[in-house]
PDB file of N, CA and C in Angstrom:
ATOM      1  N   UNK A   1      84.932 108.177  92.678  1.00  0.00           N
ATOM      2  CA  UNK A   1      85.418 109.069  93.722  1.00  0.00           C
ATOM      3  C   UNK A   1      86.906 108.806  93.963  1.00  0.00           C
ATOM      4  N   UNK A   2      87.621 109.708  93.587  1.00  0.00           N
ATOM      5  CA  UNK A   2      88.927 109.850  94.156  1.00  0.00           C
ATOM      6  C   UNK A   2      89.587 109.309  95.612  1.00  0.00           C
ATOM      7  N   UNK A   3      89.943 108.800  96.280  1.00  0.00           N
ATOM      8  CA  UNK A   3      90.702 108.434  97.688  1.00  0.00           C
ATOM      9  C   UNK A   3      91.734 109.366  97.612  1.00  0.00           C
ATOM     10  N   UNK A   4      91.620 109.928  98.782  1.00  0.00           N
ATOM     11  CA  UNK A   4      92.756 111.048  99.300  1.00  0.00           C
ATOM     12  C   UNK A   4      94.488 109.975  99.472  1.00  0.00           C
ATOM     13  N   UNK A   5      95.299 110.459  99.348  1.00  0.00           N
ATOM     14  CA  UNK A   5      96.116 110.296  99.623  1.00  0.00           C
ATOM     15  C   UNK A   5      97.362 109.923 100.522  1.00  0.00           C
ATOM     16  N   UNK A   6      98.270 109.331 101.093  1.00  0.00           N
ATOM     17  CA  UNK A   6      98.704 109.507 101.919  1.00  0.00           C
ATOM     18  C   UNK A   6     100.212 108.921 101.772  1.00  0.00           C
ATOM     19  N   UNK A   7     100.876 110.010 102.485  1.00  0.00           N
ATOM     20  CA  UNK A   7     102.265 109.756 102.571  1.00  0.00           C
ATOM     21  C   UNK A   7     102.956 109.490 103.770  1.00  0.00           C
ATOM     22  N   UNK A   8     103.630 108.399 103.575  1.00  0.00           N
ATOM     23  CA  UNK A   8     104.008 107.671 105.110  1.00  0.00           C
ATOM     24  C   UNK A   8     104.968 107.352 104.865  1.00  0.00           C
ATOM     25  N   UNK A   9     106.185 108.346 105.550  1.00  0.00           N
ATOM     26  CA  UNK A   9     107.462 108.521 105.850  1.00  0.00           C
ATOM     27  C   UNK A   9     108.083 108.227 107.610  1.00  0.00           C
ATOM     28  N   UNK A  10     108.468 106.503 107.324  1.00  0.00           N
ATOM     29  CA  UNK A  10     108.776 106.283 108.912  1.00  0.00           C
ATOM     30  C   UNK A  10     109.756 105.481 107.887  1.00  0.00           C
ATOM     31  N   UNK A  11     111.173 105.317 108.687  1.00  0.00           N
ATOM     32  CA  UNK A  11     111.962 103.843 108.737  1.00  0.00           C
ATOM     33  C   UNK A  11     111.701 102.557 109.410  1.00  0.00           C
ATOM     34  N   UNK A  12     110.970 102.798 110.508  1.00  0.00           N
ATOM     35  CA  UNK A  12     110.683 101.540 111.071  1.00  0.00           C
ATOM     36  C   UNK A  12     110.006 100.934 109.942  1.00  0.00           C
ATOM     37  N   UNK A  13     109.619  99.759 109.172  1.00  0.00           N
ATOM     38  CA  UNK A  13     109.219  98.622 108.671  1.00  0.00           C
ATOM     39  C   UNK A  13     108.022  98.732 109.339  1.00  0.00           C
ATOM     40  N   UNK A  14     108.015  97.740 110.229  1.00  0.00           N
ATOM     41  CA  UNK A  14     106.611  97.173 111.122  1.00  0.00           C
ATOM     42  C   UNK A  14     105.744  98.405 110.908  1.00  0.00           C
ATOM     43  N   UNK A  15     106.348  99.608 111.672  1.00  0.00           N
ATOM     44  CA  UNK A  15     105.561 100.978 111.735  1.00  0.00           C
ATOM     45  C   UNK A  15     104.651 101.303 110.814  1.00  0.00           C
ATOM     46  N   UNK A  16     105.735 101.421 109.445  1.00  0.00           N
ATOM     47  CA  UNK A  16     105.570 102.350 108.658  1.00  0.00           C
ATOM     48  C   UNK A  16     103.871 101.249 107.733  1.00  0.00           C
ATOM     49  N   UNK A  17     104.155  99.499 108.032  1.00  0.00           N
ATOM     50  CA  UNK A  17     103.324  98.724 107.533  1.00  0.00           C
ATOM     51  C   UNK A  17     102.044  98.912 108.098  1.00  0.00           C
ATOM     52  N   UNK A  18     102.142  99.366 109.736  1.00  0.00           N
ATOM     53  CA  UNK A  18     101.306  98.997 110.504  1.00  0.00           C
ATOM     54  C   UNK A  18     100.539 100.332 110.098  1.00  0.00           C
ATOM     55  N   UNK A  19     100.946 101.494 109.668  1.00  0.00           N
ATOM     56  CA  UNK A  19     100.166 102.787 109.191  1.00  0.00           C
ATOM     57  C   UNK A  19      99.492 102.538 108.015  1.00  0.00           C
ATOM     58  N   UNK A  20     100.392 101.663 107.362  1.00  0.00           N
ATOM     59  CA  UNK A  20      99.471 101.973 105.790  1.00  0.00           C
ATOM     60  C   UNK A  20      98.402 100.684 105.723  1.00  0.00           C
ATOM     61  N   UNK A  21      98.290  99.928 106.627  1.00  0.00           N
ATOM     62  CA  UNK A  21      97.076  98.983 106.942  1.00  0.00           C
ATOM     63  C   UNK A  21      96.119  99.388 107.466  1.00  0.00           C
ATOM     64  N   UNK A  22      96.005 100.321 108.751  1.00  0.00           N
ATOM     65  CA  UNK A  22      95.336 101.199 109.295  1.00  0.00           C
ATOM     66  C   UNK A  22      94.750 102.279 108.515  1.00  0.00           C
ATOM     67  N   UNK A  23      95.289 102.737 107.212  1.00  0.00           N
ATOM     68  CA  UNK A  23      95.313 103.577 106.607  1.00  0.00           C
ATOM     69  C   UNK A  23      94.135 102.931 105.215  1.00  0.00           C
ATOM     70  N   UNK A  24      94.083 101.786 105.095  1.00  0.00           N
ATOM     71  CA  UNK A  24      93.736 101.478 103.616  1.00  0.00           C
ATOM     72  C   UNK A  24      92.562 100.886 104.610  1.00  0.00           C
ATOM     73  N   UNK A  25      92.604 100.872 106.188  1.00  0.00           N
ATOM     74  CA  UNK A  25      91.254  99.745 106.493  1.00  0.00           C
ATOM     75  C   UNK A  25      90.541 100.912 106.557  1.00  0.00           C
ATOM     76  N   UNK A  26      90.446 102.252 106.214  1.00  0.00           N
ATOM     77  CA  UNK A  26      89.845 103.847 106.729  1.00  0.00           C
ATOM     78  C   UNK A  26      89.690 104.328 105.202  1.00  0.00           C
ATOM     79  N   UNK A  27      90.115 103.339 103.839  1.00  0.00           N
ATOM     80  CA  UNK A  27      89.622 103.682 102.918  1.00  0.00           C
ATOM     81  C   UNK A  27      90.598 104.809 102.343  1.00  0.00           C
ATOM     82  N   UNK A  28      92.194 104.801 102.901  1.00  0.00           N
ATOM     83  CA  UNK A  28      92.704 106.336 102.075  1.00  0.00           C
ATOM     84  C   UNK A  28      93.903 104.947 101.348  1.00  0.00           C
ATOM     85  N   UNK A  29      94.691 105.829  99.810  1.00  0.00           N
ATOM     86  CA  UNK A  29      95.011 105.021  99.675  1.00  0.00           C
ATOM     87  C   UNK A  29      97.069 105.657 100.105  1.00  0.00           C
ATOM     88  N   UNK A  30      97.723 104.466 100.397  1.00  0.00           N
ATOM     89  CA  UNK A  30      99.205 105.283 100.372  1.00  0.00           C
ATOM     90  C   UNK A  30     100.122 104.597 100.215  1.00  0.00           C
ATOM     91  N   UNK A  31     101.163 105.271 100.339  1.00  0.00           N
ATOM     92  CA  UNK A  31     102.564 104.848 100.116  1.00  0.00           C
ATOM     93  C   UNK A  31     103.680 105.086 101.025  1.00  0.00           C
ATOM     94  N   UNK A  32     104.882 104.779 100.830  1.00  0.00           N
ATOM     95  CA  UNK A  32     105.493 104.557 102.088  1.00  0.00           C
ATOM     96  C   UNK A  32     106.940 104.811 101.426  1.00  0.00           C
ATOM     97  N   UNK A  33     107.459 105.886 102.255  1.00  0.00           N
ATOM     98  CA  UNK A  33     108.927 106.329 102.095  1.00  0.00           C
ATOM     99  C   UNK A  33     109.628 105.762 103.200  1.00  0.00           C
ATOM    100  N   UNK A  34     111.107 105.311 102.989  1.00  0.00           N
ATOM    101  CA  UNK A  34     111.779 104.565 105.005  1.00  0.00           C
ATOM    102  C   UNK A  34     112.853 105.213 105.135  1.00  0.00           C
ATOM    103  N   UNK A  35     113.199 106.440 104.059  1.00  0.00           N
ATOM    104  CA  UNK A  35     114.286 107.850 104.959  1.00  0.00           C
ATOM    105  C   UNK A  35     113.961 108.831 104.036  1.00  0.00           C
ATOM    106  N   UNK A  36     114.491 110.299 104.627  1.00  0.00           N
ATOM    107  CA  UNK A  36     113.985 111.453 104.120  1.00  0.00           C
ATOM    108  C   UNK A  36     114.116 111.616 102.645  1.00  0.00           C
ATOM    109  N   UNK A  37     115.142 111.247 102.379  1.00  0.00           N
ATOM    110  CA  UNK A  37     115.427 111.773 101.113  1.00  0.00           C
ATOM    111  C   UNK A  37     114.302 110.767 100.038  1.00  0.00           C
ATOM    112  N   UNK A  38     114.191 109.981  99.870  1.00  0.00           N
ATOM    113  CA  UNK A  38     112.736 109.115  99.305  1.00  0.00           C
ATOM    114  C   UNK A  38     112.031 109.755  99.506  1.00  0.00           C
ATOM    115  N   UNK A  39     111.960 110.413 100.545  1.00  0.00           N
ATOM    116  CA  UNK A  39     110.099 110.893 101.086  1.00  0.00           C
ATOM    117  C   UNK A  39     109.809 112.078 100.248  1.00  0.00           C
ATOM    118  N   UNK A  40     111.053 113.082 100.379  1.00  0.00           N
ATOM    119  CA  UNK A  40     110.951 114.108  99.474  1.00  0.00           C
ATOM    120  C   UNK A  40     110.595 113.844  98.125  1.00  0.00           C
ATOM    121  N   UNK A  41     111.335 112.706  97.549  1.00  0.00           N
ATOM    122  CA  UNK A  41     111.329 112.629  96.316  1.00  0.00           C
ATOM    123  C   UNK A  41     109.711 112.478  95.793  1.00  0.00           C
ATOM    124  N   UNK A  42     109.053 111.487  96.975  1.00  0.00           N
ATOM    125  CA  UNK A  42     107.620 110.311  96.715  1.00  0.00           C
ATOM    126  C   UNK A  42     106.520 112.113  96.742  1.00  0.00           C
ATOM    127  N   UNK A  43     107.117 112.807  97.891  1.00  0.00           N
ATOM    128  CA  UNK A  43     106.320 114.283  97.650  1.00  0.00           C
ATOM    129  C   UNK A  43     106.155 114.909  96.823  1.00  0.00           C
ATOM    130  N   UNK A  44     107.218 114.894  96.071  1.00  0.00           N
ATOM    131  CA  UNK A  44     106.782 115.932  95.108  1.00  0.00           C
ATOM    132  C   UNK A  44     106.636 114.722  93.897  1.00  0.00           C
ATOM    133  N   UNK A  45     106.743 113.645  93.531  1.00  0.00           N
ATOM    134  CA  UNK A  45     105.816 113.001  92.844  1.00  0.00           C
ATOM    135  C   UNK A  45     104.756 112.845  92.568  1.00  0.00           C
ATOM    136  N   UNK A  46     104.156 112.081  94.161  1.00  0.00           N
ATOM    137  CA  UNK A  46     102.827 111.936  94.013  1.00  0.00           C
ATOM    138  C   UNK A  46     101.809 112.962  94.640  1.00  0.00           C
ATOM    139  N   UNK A  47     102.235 114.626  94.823  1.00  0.00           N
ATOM    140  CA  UNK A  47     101.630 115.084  95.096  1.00  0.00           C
ATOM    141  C   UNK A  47     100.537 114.471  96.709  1.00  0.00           C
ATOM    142  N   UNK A  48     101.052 114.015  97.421  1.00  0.00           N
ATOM    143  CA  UNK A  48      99.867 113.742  98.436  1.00  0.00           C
ATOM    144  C   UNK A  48      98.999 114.822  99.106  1.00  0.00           C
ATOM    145  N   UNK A  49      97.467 113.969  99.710  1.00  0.00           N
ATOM    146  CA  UNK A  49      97.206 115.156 100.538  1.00  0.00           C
ATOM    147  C   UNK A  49      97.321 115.257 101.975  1.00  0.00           C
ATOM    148  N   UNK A  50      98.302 114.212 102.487  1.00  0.00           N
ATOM    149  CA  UNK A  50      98.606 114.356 103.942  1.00  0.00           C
ATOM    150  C   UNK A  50      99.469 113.765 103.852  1.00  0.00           C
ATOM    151  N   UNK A  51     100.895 113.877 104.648  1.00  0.00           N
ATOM    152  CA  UNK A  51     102.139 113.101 104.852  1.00  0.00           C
ATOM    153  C   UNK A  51     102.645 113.235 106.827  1.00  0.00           C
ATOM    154  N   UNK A  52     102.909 111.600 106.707  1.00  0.00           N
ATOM    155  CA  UNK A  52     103.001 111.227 107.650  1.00  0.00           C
ATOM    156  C   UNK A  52     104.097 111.724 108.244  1.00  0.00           C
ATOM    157  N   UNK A  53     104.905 112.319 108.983  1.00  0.00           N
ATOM    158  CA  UNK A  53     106.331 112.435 109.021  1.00  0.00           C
ATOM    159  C   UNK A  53     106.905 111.681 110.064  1.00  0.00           C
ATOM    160  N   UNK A  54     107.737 110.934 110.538  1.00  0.00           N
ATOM    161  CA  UNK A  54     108.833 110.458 111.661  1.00  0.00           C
ATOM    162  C   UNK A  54     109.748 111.591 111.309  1.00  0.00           C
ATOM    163  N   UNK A  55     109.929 112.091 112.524  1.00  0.00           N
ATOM    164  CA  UNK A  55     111.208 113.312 112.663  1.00  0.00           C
ATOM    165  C   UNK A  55     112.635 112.312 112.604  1.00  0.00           C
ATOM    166  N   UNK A  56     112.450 111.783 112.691  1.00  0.00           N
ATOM    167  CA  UNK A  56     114.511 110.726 112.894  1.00  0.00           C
ATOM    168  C   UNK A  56     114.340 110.142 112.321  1.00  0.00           C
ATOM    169  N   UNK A  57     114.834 110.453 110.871  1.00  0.00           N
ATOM    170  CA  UNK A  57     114.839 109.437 109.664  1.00  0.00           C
ATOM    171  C   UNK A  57     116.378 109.341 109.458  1.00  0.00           C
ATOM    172  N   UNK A  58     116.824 108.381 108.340  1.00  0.00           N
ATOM    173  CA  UNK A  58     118.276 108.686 108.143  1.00  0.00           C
ATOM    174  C   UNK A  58     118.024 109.280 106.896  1.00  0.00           C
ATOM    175  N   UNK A  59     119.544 109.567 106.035  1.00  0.00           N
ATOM    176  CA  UNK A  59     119.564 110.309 105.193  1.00  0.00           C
ATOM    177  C   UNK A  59     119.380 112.018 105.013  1.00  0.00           C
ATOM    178  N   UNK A  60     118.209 112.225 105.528  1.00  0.00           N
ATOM    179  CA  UNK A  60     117.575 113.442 105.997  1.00  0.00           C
ATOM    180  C   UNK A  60     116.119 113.381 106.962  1.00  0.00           C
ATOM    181  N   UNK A  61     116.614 114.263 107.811  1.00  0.00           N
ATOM    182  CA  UNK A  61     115.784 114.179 109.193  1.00  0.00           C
ATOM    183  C   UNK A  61     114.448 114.896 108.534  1.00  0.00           C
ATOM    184  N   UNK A  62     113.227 114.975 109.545  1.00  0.00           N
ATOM    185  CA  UNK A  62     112.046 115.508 109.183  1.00  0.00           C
ATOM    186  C   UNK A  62     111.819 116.679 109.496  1.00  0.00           C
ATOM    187  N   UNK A  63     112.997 117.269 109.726  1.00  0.00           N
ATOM    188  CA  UNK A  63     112.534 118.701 110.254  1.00  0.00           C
ATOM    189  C   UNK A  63     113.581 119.210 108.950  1.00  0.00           C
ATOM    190  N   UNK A  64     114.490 118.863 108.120  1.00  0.00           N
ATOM    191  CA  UNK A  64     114.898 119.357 107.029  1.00  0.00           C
ATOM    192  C   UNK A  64     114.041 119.397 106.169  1.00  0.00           C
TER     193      UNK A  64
END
């Protein structure tokens, strides 16, 4: 069985750790972008099926 996906785009560190622990103890598996422009990139890479967004990223914000 496949594990859904997940994309977790925060800069905070702690945050962005404290999601993808929460995230893998619920059985999904993910990854972690820490400003916009990564996140975009990790999107259209790995195709996810849910992405986390923080709106105030550097580089590029989450509403770009």
């Amino acid at each position: 069985m496949t594990k859904e996906r997940i994309l977790i785009i925060e800069d905070d560190h702690d945050i962005a750790l404290m999601l993808q622990e929460m995230m893998g103890e619920q059985g999904y598996c993910s990854v972690i972008a820490y400003d916009g422009t990564s996140g975009l990139d990790l999107a259209q890479q790995e195709r996810p099926d849910l992405i986390l967004l923080d709106l105030r990223l550097p580089r590029m914000n989450g509403v770009q």
